[in-house]
Protein backbone atom coordinates (compact mmCIF):
# COMPACT_ATOMS: atom_id res chain seq x y z
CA UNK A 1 147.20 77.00 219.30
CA UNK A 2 149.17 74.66 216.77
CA UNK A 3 148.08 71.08 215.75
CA UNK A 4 150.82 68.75 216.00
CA UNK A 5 151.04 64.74 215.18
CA UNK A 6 150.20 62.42 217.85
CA UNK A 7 152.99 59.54 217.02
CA UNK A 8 151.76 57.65 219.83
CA UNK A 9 147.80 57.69 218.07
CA UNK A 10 147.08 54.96 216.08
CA UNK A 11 144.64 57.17 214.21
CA UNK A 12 145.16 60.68 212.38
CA UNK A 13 144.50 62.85 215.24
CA UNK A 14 145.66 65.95 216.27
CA UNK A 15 146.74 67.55 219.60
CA UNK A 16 146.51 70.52 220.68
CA UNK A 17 149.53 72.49 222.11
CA UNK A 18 149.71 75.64 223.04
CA UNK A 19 153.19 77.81 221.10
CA UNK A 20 154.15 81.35 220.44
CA UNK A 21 153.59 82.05 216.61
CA UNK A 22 157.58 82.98 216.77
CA UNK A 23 158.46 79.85 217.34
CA UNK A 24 156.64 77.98 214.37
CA UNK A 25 159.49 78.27 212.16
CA UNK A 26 161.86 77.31 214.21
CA UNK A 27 161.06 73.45 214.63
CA UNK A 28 163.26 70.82 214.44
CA UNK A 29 162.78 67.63 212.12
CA UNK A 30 161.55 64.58 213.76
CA UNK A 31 161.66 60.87 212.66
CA UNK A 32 158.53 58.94 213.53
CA UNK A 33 156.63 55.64 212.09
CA UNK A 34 153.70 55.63 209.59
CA UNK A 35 151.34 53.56 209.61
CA UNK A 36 152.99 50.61 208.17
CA UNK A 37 156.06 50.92 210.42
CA UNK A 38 158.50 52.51 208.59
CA UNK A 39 160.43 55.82 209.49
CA UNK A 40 159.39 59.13 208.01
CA UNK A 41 161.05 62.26 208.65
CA UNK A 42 158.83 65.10 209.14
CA UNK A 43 160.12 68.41 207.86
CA UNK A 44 159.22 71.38 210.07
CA UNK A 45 155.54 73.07 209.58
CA UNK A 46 155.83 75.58 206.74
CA UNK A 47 154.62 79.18 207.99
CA UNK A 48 150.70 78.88 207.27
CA UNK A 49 149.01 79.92 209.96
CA UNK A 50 145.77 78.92 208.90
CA UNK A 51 146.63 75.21 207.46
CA UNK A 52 146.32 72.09 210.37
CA UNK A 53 147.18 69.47 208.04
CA UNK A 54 150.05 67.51 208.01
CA UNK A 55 151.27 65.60 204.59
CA UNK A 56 153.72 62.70 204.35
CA UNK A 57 155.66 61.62 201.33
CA UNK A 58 155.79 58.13 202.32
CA UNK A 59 152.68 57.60 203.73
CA UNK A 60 149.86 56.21 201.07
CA UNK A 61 146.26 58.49 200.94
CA UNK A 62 143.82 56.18 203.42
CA UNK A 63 140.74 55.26 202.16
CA UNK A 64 137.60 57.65 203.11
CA UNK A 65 135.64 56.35 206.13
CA UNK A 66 131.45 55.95 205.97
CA UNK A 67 130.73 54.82 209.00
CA UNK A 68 128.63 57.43 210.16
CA UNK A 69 127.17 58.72 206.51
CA UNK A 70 123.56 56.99 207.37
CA UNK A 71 123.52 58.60 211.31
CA UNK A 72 124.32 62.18 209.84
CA UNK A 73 122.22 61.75 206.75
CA UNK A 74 119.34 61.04 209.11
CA UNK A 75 120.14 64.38 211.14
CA UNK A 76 120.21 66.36 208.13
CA UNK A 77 116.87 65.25 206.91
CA UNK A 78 115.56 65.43 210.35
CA UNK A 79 116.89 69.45 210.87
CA UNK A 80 115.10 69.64 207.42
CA UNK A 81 111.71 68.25 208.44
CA UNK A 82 112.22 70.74 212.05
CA UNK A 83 113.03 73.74 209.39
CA UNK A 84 110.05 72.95 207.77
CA UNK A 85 107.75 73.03 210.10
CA UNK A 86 108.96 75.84 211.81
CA UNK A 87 108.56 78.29 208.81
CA UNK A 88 104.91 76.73 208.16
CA UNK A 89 104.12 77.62 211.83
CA UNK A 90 105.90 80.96 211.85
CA UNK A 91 104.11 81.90 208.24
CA UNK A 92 100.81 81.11 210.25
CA UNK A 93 101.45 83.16 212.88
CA UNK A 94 102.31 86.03 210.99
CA UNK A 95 99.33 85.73 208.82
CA UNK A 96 97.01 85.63 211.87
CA UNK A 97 98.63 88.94 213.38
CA UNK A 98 98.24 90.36 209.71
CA UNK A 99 94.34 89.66 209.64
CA UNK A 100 94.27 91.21 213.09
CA UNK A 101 95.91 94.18 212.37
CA UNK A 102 93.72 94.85 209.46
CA UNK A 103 90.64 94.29 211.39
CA UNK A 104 91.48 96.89 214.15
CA UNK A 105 92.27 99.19 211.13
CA UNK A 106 89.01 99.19 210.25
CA UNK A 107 87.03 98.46 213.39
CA UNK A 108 84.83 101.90 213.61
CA UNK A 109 84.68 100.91 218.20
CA UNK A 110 89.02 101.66 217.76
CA UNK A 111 88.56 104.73 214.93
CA UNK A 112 86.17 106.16 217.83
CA UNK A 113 88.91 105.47 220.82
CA UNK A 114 91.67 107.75 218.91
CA UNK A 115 90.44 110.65 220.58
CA UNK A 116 92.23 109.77 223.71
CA UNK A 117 90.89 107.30 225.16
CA UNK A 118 92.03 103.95 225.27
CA UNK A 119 89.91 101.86 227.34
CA UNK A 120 87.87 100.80 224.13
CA UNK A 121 90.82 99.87 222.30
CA UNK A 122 91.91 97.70 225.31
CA UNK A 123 88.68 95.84 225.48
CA UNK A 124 88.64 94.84 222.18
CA UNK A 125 92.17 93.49 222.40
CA UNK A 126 91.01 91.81 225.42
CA UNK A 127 87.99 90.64 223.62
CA UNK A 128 89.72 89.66 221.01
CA UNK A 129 92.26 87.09 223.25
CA UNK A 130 89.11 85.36 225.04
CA UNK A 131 87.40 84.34 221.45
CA UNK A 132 85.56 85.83 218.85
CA UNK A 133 82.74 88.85 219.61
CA UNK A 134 80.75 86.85 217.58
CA UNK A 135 80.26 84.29 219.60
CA UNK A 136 79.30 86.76 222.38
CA UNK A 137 76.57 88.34 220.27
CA UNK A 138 72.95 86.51 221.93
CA UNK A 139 70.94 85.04 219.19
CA UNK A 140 67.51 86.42 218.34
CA UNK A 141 65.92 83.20 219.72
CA UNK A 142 67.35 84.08 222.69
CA UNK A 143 66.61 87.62 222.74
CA UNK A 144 63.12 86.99 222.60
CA UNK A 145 63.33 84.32 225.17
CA UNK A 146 62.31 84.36 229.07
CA UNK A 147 64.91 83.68 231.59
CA UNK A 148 63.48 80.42 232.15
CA UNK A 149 62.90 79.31 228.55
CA UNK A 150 63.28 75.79 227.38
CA UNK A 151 65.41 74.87 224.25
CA UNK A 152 62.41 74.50 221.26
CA UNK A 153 63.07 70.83 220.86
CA UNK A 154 62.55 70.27 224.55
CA UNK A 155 59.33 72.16 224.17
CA UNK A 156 58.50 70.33 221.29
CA UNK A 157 59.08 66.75 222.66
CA UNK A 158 56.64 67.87 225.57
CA UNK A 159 53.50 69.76 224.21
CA UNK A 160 53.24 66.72 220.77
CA UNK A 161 51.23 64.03 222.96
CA UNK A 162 49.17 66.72 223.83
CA UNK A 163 48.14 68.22 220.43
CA UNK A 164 45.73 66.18 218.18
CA UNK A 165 43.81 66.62 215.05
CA UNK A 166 40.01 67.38 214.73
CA UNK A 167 38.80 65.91 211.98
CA UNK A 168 34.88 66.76 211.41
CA UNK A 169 32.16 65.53 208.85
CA UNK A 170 29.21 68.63 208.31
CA UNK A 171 25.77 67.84 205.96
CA UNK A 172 24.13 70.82 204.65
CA UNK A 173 21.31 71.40 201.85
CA UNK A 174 22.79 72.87 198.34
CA UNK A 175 19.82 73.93 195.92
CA UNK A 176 20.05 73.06 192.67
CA UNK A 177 21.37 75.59 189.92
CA UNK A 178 19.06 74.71 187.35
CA UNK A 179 16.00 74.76 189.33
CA UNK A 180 13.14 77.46 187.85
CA UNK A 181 13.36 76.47 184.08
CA UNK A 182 9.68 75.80 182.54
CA UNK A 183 8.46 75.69 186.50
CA UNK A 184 10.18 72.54 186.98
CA UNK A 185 11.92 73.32 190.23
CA UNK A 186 14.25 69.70 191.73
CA UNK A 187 14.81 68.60 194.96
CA UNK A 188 17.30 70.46 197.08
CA UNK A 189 20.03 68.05 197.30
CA UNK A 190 21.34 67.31 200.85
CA UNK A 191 25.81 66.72 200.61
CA UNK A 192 28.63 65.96 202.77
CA UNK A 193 31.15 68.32 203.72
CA UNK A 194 34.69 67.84 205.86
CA UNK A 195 37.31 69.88 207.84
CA UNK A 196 40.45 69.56 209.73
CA UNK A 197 41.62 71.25 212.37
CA UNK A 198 43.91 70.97 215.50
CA UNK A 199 42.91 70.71 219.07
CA UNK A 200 44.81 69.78 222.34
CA UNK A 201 44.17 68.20 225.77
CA UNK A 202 43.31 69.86 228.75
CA UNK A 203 42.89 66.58 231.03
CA UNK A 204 44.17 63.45 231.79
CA UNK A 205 40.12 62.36 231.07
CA UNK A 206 39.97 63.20 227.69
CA UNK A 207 39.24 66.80 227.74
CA UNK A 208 40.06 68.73 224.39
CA UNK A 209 39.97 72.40 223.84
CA UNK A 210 39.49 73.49 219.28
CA UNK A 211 37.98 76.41 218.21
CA UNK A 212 34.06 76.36 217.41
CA UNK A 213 34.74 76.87 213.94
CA UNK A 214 35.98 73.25 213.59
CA UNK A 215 33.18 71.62 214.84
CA UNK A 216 30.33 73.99 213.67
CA UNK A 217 30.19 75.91 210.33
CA UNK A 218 28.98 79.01 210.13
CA UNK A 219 30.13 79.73 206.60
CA UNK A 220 28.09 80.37 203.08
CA UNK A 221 26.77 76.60 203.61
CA UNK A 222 25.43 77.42 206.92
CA UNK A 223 25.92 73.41 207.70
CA UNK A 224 25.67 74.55 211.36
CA UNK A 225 26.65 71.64 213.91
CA UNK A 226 28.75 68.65 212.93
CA UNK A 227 27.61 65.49 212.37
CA UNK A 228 30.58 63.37 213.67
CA UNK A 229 33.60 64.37 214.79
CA UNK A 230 37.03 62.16 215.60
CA UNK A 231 40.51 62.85 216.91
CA UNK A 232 43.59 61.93 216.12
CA UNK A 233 46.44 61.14 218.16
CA UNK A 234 50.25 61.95 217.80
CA UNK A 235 50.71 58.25 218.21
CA UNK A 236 48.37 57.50 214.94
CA UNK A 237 45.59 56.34 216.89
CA UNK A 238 41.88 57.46 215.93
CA UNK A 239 39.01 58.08 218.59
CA UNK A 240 35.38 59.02 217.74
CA UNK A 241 34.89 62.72 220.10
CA UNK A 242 31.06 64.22 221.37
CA UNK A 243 31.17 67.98 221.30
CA UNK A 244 30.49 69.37 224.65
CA UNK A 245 29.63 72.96 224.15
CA UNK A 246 30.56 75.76 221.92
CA UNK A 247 30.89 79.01 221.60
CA UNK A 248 30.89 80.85 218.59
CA UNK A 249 31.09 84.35 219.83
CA UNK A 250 34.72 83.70 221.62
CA UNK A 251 34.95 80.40 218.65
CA UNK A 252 36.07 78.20 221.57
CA UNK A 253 34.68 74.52 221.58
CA UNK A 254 35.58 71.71 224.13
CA UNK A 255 35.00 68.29 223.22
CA UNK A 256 35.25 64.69 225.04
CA UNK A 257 36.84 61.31 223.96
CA UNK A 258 36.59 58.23 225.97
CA UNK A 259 39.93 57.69 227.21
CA UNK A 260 42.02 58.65 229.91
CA UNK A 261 46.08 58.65 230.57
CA UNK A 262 46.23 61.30 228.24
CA UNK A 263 48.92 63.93 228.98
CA UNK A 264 47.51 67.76 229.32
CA UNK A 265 49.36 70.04 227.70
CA UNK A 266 50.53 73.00 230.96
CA UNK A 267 48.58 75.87 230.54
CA UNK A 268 49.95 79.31 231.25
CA UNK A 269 49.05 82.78 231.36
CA UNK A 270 48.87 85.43 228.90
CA UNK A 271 48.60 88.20 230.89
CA UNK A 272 52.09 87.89 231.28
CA UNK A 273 53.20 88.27 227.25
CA UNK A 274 55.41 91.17 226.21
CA UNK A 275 55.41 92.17 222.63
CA UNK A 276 58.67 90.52 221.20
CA UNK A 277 58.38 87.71 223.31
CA UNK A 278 58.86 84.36 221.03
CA UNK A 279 56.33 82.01 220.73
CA UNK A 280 55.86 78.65 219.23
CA UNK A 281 52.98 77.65 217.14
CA UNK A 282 51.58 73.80 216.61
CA UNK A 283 49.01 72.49 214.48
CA UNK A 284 48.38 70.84 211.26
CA UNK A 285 48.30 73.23 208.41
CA UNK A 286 46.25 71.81 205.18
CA UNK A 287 45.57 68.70 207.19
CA UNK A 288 47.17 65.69 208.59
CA UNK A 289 49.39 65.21 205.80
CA UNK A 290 51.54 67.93 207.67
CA UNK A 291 50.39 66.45 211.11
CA UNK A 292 52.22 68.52 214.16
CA UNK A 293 54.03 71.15 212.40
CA UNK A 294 55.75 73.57 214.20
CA UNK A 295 56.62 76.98 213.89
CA UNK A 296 57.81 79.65 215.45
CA UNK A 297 57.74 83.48 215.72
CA UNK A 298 57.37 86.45 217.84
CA UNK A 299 54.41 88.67 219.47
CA UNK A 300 53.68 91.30 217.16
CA UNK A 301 50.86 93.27 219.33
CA UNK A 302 48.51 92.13 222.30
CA UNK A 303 44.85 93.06 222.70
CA UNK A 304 44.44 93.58 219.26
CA UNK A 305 40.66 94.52 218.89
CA UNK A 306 39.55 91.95 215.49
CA UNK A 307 36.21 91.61 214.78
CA UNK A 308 34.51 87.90 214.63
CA UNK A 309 31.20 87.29 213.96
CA UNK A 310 29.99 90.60 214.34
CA UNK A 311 31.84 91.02 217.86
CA UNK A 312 35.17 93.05 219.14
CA UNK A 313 37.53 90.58 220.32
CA UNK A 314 41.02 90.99 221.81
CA UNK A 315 43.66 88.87 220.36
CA UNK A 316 47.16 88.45 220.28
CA UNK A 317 48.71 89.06 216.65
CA UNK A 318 51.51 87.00 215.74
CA UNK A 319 54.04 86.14 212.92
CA UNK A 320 54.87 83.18 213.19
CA UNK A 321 52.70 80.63 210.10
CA UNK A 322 49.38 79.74 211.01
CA UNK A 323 47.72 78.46 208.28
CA UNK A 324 44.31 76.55 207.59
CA UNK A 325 43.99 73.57 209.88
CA UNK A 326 46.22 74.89 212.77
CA UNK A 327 43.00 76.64 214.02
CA UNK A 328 42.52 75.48 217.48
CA UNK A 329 46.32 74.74 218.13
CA UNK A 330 48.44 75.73 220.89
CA UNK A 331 50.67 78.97 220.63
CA UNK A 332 52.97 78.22 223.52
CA UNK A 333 55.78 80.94 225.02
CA UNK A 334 59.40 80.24 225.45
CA UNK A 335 58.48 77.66 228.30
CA UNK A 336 56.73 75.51 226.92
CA UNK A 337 53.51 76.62 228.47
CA UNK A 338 50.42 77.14 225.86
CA UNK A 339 49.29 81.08 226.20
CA UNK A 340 47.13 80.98 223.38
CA UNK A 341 44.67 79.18 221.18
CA UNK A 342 45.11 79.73 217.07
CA UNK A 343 42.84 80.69 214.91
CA UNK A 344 43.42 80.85 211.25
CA UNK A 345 39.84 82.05 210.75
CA UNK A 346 40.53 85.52 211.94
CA UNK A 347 43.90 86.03 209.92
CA UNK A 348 41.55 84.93 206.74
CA UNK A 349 38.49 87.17 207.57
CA UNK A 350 40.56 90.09 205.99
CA UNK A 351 39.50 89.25 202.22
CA UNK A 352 42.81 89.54 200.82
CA UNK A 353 44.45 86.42 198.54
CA UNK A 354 47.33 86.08 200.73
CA UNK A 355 48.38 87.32 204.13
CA UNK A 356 52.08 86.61 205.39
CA UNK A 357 53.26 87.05 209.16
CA UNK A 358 49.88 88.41 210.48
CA UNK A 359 48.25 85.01 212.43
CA UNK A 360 46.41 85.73 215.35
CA UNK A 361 45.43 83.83 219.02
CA UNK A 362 42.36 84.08 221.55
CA UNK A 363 44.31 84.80 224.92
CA UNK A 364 44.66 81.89 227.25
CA UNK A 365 43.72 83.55 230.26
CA UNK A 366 40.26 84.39 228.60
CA UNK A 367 39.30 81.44 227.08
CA UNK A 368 39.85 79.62 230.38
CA UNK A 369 36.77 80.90 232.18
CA UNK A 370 34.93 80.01 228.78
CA UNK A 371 35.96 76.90 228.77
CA UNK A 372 35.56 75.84 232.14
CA UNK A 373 31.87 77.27 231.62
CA UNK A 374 31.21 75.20 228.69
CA UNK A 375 32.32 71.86 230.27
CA UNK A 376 30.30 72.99 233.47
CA UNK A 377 26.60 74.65 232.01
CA UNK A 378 27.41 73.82 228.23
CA UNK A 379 27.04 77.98 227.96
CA UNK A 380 28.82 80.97 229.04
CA UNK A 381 27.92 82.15 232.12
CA UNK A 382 27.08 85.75 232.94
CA UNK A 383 27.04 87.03 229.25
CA UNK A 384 24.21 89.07 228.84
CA UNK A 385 21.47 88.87 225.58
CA UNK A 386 18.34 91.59 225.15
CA UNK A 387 16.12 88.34 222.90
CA UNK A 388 15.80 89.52 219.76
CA UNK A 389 16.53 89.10 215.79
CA UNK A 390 17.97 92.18 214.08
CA UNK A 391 19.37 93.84 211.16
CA UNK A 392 21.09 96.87 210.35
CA UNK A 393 19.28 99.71 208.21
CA UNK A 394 21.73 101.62 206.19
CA UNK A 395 21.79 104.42 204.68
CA UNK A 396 20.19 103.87 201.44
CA UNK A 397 17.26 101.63 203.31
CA UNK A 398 16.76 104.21 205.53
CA UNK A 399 15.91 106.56 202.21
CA UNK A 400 14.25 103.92 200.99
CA UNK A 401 11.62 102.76 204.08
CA UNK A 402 11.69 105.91 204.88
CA UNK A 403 12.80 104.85 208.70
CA UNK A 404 15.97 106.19 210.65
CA UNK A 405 19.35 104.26 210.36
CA UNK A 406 19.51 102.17 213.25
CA UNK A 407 18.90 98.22 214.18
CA UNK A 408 15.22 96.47 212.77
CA UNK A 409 13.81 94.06 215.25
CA UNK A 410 12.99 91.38 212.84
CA UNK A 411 12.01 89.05 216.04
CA UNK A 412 11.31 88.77 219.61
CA UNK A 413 12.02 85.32 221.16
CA UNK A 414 9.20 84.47 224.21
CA UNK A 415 10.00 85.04 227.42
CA UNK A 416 13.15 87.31 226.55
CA UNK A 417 14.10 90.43 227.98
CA UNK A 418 13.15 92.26 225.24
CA UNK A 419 9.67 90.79 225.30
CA UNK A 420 9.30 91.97 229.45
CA UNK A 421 10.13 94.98 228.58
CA UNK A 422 7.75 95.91 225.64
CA UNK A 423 9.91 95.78 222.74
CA UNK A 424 7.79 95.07 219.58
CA UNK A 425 9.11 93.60 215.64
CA UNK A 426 9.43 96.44 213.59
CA UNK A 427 11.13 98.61 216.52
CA UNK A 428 14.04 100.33 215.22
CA UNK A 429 16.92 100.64 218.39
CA UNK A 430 19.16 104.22 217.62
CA UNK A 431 20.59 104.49 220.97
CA UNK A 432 21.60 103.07 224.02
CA UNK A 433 22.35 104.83 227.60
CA UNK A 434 22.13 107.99 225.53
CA UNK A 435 25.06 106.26 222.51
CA UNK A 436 23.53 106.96 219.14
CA UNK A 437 23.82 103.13 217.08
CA UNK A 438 23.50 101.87 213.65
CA UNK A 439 24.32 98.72 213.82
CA UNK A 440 24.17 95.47 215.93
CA UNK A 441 27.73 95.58 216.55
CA UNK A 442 27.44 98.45 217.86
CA UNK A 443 25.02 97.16 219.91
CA UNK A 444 26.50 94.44 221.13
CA UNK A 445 29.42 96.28 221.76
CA UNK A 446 27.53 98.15 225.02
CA UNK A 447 25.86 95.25 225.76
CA UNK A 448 28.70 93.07 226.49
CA UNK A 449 29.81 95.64 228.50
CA UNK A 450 27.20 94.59 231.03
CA UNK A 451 26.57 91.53 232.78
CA UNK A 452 23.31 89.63 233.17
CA UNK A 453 20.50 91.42 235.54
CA UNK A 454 21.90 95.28 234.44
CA UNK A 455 19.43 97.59 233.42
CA UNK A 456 20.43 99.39 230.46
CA UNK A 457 18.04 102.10 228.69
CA UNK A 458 16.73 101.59 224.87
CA UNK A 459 15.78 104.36 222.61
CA UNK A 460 13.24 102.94 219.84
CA UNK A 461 11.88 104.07 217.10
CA UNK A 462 7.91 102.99 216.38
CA UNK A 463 5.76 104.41 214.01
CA UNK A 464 7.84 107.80 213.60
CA UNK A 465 7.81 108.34 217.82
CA UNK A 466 10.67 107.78 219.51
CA UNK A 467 9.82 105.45 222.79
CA UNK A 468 12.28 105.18 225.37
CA UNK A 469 12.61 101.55 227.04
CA UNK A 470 14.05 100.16 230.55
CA UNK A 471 15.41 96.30 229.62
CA UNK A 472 17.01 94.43 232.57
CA UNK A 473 19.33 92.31 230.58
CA UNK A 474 19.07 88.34 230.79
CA UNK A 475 21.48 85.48 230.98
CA UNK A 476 22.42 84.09 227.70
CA UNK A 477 22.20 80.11 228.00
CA UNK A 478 22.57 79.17 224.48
């Protein structure tokens, strides 16, 4: 292909016409018109094969054309920006395939599928391409969950109008310490003591459900009932409350405000816990400065045998913080449904400075027939009593009074069961249906393994003679 000049072209252009290579020396001179009109003669193209251009003597240089230097200056800094971003992109995607390929290195699922089989290795690459295996891991929250849980906030925004505070005023008797000196002996002096707990409703009425402990002190005071007691709303507002019934045994109380719309919290059932399970604790720990707190843990152990007030009582053990003034709070389950009542009391009754992660709950599904008893007689229903006052003779006053370790009748109420069937003060009980006991919560242990009008059989001591007694129990109504 040789380039020739176009005389007919008004520009420098070349055509194209197709010649044997033999034939390039042999052409003949031509005389054509420049540019300015005059006639050149052209001398014939000098053997380079590789040179297009063609010079003329008489023809001046033309001047250098920039009419497209902006349009190609704009390409080239466009193919620069595409370069640019091309390499950033490509050095990403190489970096991401490096930080894969070192993961699988070290990924101990693909060391284990090198013995042959693949499958493993092919469902982590396929894990791998739908998103992380983090994000496929399940929480713990939702490990412990049911299948039917509720997120916590939900729960939370549900069970707050039904959780209040308990706020209760006590008077007890405090002897003076300098009373004795030079037989001057003052006045006992009667003060004023407080508490706070937590409570929640049970009825639209104005039914509330605390522990007894709140509303009745059975501590070194000994202030016994309380004097006034109020409640105090989520929304702020303050009501005065009258104490229904109590019960310190099971330290379940049930009190009454007068107001109604109120919104019950939903009771469930505690049968139904499983160790593990979360649950969800509300109250107000250290008062109402901290009003509603909520926390959260899971079952540590069910039917855990505590004992309160010299009686066994089965409780659910928990971790998550219940601290004073949640006692008598809900501990709800992954529903929202309240499976438990706190009580710091119990987690405190251990003597040690500080406990962590060890709160417990009275069961739901046994303080409900309490508490349906107490707003119906005032009393628990069925639970049996023998009548009398006692206290436990240990070993060194049994060495002492020279009488067997057992339980001293100190009294006999009137008209008790103990009184029908001949029991005297001064008796000392050492067994029951044949059980050697030493002390009265041992006792009460069998006992409340009856119900009222069974006969159990006493074995007393009186006057060195052992005397053996048939009691039909009675109904305890206070």
């Amino acid at each position: 292909m040789i380039n020739k000049f176009n005389p007919d072209d008004n520009h420098d252009t070349f055509t194209n016409e197709t010649d044997n290579l033999s034939d390039i020396g042999s052409v003949e001179p031509q005389n054509y018109e420049n540019y300015y009109g005059e006639t050149a003669s052209s001398e014939p193209y000098p053997p380079d094969y590789n040179s297009y251009a063609f010079t003329s003597e008489n023809n001046p240089k033309p001047k250098k054309k920039r009419k497209h230097f902006l349009l190609k200056s704009a390409i080239f800094v466009l193919c620069l920006a595409v370069v640019g971003v091309g390499s950033i992109q490509g050095y990403k995607i190489y970096m991401d395939n490096k930080d894969k390929t070192e993961v699988s290195e070290f990924d101990p699922e693909k060391k284990r599928s090198t013995d042959g089989d693949d499958s493993l290795e092919a469902e982590n690459l396929n894990a791998s391409n739908n998103g992380s295996a983090a994000e496929d891991i399940p929480s713990l929250i939702q490990l412990a969950s049911r299948e039917d849980a509720k997120p916590i906030p939900e729960i939370v925004d549900e069970i707050m109008p039904s959780v209040v505070g308990v706020a209760s005023k006590f008077e007890f008797t405090e002897e003076s310490p300098y009373g004795g000196f030079f037989g001057w002996s003052p006045e006992p002096q009667t003060r004023e003591g407080s508490s706070a707990g937590t409570g929640f409703i049970i009825s639209e009425d104005g039914y509330i459900v605390t522990n007894a402990h709140c509303v009745y002190d059975t501590s070194e005071y000994q202030a016994g009932k309380a004097i006034e007691v109020s409640v105090l709303f989520s929304d702020e507002s303050e009501v005065e409350a009258n104490i229904i019934a109590y019960d310190i045994e099971t330290d379940i109380a049930v009190l009454k405000v007068n107001k109604t719309g109120l919104k019950p919290a939903v009771i469930g059932d505690s049968n139904d816990l499983m160790v593990g399970e979360l649950v969800i604790a509300v109250g107000n720990p250290l008062g109402f400065d901290l009003f509603g707190s909520v926390t959260s843990g899971i079952v540590s152990a069910l039917n855990r045998e505590i004992s309160v007030n010299e009686r066994s009582m089965s409780l659910i053990q928990t971790d998550a913080a219940i601290n004073s003034g949640n006692s008598g709070g809900p501990l709800l389950n992954s529903c929202g449904q309240v499976i438990g009542i706190n009580s710091s009391k119990m987690s405190s009754s251990y003597g040690m400075p500080s406990v962590e992660g060890l709160g417990f709950a009275i069961p739901i599904s046994d303080a409900k027939v309490i508490i349906d008893d107490l707003i119906n007689y005032q009393y628990v229903t069925g639970r049996p009593q023998i009548g009398i006052s006692t206290n436990d003779i240990t070993e060194t006053y049994s060495r002492y009074l020279n009488l067997p370790m057992g339980v001293y009748v100190l009294s006999v109420m009137p008209d008790s069961a103990a009184e029908k069937a001949g029991i005297l003060q001064g008796d000392v009980i050492i067994d029951v249906d044949g059980k050697a006991i030493t002390t009265a919560a041992e006792l009460n242990e069998i006992i409340s393994e009856h119900k009222a009008g069974d006969e159990i059989v006493l074995t007393v001591s009186r006057y060195g003679e052992d005397i053996k007694i048939t009691l039909e129990l009675q109904e305890k109504k206070s």
